[in-house]
Protein backbone atom coordinates (compact mmCIF):
# COMPACT_ATOMS: atom_id res chain seq x y z
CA UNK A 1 -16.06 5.93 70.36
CA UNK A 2 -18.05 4.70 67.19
CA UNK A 3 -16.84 5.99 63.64
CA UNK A 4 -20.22 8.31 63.23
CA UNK A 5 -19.40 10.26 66.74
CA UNK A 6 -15.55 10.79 64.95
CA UNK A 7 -16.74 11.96 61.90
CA UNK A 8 -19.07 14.50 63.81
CA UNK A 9 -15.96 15.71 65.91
CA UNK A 10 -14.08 16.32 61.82
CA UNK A 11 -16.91 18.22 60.67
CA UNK A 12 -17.04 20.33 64.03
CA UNK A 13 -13.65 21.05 63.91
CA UNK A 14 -13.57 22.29 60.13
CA UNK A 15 -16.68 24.50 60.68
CA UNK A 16 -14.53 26.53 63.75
CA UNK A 17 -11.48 26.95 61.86
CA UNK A 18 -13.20 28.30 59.16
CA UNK A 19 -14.98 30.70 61.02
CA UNK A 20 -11.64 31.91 62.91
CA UNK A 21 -10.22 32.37 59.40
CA UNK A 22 -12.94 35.00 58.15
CA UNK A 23 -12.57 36.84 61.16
CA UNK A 24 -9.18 37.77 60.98
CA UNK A 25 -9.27 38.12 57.26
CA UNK A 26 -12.19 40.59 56.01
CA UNK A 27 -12.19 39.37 51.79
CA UNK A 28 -15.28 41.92 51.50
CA UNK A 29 -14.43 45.46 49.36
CA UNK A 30 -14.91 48.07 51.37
CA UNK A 31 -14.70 51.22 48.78
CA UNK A 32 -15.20 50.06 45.27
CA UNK A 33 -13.95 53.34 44.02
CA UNK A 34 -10.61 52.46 45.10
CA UNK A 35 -10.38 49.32 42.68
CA UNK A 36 -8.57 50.21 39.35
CA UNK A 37 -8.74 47.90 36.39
CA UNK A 38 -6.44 47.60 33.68
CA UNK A 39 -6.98 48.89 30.31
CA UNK A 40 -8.25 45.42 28.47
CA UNK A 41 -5.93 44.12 25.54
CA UNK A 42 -7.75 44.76 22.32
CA UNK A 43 -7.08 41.31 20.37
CA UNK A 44 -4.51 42.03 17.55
CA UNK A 45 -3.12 39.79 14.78
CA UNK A 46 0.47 41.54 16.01
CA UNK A 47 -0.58 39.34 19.70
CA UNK A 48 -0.62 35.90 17.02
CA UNK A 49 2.30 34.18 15.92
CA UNK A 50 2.29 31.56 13.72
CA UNK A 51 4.84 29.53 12.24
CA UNK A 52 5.01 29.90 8.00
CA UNK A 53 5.24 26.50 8.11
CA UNK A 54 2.07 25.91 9.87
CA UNK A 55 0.77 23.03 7.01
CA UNK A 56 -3.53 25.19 7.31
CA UNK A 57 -0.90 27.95 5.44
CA UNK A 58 -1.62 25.42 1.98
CA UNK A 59 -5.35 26.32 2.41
CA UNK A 60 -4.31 29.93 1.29
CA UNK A 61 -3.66 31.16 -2.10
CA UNK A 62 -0.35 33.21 -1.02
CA UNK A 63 0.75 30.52 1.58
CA UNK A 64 2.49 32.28 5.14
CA UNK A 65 2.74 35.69 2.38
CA UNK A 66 -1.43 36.04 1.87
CA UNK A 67 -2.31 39.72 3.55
CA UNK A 68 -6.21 38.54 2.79
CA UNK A 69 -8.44 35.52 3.72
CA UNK A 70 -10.60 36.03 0.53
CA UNK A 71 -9.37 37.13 -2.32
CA UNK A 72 -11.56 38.90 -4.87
CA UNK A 73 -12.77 38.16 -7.94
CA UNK A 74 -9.90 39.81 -10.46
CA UNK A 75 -7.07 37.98 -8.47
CA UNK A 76 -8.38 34.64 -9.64
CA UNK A 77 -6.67 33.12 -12.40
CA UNK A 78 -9.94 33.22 -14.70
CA UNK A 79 -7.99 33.92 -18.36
CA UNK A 80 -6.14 30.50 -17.96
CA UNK A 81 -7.25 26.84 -19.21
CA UNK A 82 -7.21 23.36 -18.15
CA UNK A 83 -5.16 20.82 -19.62
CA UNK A 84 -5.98 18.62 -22.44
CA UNK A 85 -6.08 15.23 -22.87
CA UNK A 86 -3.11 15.39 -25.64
CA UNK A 87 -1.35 17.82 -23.30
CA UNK A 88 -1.56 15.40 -20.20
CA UNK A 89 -0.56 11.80 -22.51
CA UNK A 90 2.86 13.71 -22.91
CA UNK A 91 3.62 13.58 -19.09
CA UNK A 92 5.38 11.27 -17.26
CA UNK A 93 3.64 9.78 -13.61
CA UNK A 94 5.93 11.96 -11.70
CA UNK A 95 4.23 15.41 -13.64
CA UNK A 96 0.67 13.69 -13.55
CA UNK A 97 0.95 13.59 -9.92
CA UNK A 98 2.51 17.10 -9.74
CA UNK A 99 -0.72 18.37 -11.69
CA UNK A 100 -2.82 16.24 -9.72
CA UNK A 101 -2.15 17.60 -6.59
CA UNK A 102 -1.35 21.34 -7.54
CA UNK A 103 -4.98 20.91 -8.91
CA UNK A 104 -6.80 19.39 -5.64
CA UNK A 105 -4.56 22.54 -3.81
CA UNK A 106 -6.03 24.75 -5.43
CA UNK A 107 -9.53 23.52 -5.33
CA UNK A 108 -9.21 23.41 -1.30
CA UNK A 109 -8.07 26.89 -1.67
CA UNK A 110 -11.30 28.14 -3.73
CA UNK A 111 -13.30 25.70 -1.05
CA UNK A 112 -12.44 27.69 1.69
CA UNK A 113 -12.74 30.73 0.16
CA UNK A 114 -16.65 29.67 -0.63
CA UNK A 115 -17.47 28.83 2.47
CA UNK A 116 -15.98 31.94 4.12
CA UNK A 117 -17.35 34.28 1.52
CA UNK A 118 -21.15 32.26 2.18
CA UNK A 119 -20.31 33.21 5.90
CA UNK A 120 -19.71 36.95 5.26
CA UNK A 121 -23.23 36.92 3.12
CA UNK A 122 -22.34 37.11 0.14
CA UNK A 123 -23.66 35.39 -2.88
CA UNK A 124 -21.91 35.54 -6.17
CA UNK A 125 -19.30 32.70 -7.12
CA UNK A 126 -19.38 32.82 -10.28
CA UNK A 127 -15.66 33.30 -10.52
CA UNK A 128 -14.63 30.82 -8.08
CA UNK A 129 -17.18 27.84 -9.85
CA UNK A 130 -15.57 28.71 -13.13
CA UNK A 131 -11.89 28.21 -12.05
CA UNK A 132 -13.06 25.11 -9.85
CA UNK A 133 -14.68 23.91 -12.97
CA UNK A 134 -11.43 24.05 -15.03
CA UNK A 135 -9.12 22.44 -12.54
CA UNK A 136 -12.10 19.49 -12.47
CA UNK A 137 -11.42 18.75 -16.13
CA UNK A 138 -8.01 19.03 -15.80
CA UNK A 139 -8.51 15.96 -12.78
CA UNK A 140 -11.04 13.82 -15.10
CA UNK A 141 -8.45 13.74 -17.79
CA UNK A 142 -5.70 12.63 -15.65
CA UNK A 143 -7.70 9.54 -14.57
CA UNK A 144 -8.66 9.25 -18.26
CA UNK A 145 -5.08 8.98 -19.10
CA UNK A 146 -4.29 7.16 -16.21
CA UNK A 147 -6.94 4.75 -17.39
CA UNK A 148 -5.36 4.44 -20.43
CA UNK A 149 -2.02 3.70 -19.74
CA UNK A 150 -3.55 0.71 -17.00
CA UNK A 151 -5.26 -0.95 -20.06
CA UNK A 152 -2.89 -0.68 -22.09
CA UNK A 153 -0.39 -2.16 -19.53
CA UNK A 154 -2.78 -4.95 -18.86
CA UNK A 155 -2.96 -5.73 -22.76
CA UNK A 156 0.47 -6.35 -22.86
CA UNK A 157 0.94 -8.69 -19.74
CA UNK A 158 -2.02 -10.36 -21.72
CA UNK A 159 -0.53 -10.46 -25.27
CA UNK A 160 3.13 -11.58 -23.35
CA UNK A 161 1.60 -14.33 -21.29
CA UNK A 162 -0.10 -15.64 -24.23
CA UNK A 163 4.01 -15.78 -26.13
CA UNK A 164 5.18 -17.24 -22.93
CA UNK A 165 2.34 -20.10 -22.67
CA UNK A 166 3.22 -20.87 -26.05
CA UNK A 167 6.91 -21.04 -25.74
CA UNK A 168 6.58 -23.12 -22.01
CA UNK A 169 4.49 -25.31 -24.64
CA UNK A 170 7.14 -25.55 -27.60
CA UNK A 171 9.91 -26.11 -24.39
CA UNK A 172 8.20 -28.90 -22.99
CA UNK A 173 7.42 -30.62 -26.45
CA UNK A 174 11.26 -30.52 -27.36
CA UNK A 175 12.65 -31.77 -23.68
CA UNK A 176 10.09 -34.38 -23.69
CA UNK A 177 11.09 -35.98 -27.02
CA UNK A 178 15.20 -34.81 -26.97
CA UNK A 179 17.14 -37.44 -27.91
CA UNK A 180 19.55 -38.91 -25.45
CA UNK A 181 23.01 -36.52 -26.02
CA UNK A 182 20.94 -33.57 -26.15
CA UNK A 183 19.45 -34.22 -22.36
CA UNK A 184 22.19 -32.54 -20.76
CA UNK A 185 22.01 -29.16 -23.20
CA UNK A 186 18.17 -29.47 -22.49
CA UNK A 187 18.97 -29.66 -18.64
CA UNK A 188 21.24 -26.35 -18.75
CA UNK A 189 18.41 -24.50 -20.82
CA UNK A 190 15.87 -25.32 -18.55
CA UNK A 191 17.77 -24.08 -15.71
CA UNK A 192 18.08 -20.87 -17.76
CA UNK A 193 14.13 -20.95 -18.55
CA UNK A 194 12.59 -21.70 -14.60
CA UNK A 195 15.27 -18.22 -13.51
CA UNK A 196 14.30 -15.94 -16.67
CA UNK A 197 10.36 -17.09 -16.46
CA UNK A 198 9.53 -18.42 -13.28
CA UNK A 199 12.47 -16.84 -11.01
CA UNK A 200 13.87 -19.68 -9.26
CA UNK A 201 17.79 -19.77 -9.17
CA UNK A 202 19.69 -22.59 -10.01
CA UNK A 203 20.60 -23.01 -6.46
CA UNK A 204 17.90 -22.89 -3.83
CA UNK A 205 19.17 -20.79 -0.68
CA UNK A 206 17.94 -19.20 2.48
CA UNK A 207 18.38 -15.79 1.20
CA UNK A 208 15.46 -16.54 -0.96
CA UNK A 209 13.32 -17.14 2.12
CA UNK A 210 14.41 -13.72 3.17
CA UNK A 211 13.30 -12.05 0.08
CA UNK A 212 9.83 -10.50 -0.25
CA UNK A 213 8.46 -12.13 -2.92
CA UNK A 214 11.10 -14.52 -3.30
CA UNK A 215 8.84 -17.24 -3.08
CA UNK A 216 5.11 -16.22 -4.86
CA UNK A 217 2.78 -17.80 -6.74
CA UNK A 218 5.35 -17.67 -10.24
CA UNK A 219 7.45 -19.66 -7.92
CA UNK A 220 4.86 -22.03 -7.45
CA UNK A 221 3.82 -22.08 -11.14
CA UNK A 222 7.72 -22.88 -11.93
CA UNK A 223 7.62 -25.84 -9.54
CA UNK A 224 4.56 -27.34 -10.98
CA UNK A 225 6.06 -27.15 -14.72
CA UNK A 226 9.37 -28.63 -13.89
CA UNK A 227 8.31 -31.09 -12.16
CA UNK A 228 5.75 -31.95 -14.89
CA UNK A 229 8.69 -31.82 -17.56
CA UNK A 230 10.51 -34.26 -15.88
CA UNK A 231 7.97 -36.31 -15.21
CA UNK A 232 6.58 -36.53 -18.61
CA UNK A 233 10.42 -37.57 -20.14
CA UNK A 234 11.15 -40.28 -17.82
CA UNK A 235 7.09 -41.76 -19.08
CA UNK A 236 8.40 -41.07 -22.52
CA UNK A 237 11.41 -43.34 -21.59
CA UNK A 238 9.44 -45.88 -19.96
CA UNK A 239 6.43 -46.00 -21.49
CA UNK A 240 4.68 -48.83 -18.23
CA UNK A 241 5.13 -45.44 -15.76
CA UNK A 242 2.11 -44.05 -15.26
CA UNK A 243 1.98 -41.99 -12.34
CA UNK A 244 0.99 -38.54 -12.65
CA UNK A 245 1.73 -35.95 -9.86
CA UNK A 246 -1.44 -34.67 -8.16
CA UNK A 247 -0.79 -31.37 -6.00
CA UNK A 248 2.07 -29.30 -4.69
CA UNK A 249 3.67 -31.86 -2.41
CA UNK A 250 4.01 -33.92 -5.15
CA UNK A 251 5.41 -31.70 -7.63
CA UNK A 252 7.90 -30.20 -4.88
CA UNK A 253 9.72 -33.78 -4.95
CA UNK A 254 9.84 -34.07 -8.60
CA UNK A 255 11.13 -30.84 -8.53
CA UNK A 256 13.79 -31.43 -6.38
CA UNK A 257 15.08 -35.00 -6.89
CA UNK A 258 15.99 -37.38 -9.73
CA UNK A 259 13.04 -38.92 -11.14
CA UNK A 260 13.11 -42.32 -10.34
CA UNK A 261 14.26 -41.35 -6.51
CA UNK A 262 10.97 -38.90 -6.95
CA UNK A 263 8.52 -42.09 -7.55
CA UNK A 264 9.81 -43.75 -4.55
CA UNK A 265 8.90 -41.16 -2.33
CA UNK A 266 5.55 -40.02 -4.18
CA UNK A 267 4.76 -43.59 -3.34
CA UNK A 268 5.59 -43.63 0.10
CA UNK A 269 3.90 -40.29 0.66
CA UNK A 270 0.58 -42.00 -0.73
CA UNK A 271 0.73 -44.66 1.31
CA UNK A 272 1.02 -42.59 4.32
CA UNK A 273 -1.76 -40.48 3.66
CA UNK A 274 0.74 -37.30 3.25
CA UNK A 275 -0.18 -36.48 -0.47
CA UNK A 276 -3.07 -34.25 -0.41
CA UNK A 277 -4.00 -31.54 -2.58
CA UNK A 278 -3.21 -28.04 -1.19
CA UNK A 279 -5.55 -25.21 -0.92
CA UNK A 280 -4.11 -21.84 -2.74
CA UNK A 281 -3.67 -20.20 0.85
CA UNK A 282 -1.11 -22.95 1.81
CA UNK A 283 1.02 -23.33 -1.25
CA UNK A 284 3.72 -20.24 -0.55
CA UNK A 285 4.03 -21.18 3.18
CA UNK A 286 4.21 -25.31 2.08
CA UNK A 287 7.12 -23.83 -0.48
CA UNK A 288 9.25 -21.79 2.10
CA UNK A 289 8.80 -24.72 4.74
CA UNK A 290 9.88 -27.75 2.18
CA UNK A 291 12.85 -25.13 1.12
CA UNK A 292 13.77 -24.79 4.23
CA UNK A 293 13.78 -28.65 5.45
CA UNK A 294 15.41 -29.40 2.54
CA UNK A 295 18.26 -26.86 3.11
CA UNK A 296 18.87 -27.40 6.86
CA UNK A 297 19.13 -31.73 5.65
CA UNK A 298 21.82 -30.80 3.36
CA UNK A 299 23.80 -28.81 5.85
């Protein structure tokens, strides 16, 4: 028997049984009158619940409490004022947000309330524009002071990097030309200088590759002017040395070792064609992974 006769015998077979099915069930009405219909539920807000903690609540003046969706024109707080710019320098971050964001509240309040009131046809919002207007000026000045405080944080760094330039400058100056019994006090003050400018302890550890920001770019900086210090006090000893460290690599092994063990390896690094000048990008990964190396060797 081929699959089209069998699918002909399905079909046949459905068609029947259906037919036997309307006949013993009539689903026609046979006296209409007879039907009764319910009384239809009138919608109601007492049908709606909603939670007072439903967050669309914020977009109403009165919160879960408001009894209107529009509120008119003598319940808007027209007789108050923004805040001024003398007002607002006063505040700490923590109020400057708080007035920021009471402020954009109750702008998305009076935004709503415009559009709804533009949907019900009416025309006049004068009222709402003026209180939107005030709570504008009251968000303009908060930038403005905002603004302010940013420059005049950036000024600072500016005016204390310039100090701290100068006294990395007087520092090296001083350790380069110590005299020999005033090396070691020299030593212990650097030590104190790379922490309280540059943030590396005296002790390298792999906590500090745990730390976010442990190793960054000041890090880096540190490396490069320790290494240089040392560097430039064992030339000033031996005035034939002339070797100058070119990149990171470099400076990472002055950093770390005696001097004189330091040129050795410089050298051989050279020679190998390992000494190569670092791109920014691969300076605090080249850090954490010549940390590391070093720290695993020692245990």
């Amino acid at each position: 028997m081929s699959l089209h006769t069998t699918i002909r015998g399905f079909l046949s077979s459905a068609w029947r049984l259906a037919r036997v099915r309307s006949t013993k069930r009539d689903l026609r009405f046979k006296d209409l009158r007879q039907i009764k219909l319910r009384e239809p539920i009138v919608p109601k807000i007492s049908n709606l619940e909603v939670s007072p903690d439903h967050p669309l609540w914020q977009f109403f003046a009165d919160g879960s409490k408001s009894t209107s969706a529009l509120r008119q024109s003598e319940e808007l707080d027209t007789d108050s004022r923004e805040w001024t710019s003398a007002e607002l320098r006063q505040k700490s971050f923590e109020d400057l947000h708080r007035i920021w964001y009471l402020a954009l509240k109750e702008r998305n309040v009076l935004a709503r309330e415009a559009r709804l009131g533009e949907a019900m046809g009416m025309d006049d919002f004068r009222q709402i524009n003026l209180v939107d207007l005030k709570l504008v000026r009251t968000q303009k000045r908060i930038k403005q002071v905002l603004l302010e405080r940013q420059i005049a944080v950036e000024r600072a760094q500016v005016s204390m990097q310039d100090e701290i330039q100068e006294y990395l400058q007087e520092f090296q100056e001083r350790f380069v030309n110590c005299k020999a019994n005033e090396i070691n006090e020299f030593h212990e003050k650097l030590v104190r200088l790379q922490y309280a400018i540059f943030g590396i302890r005296p002790e390298l550890s792999l906590e500090l590759l745990e730390e976010e920001g442990g190793i960054d770019v000041n890090f880096a900086k540190g490396v490069s002017y320790v290494a240089r210090l040392k560097l430039e006090r064992y030339k000033k000893l031996n005035p034939d040395v002339t070797v100058t460290s070119g990149n990171m690599i470099e400076d990472f092994v002055f950093f770390l070792k005696d001097t004189e063990e330091a040129l050795k390896e410089v050298k051989q690094l050279r020679e190998a064609n390992q000494s190569r000048h670092l791109y920014n990008s691969e300076v605090i990964p080249f850090l954490r992974n010549a940390i590391k190396n070093h720290l695993t060797q020692e245990d």
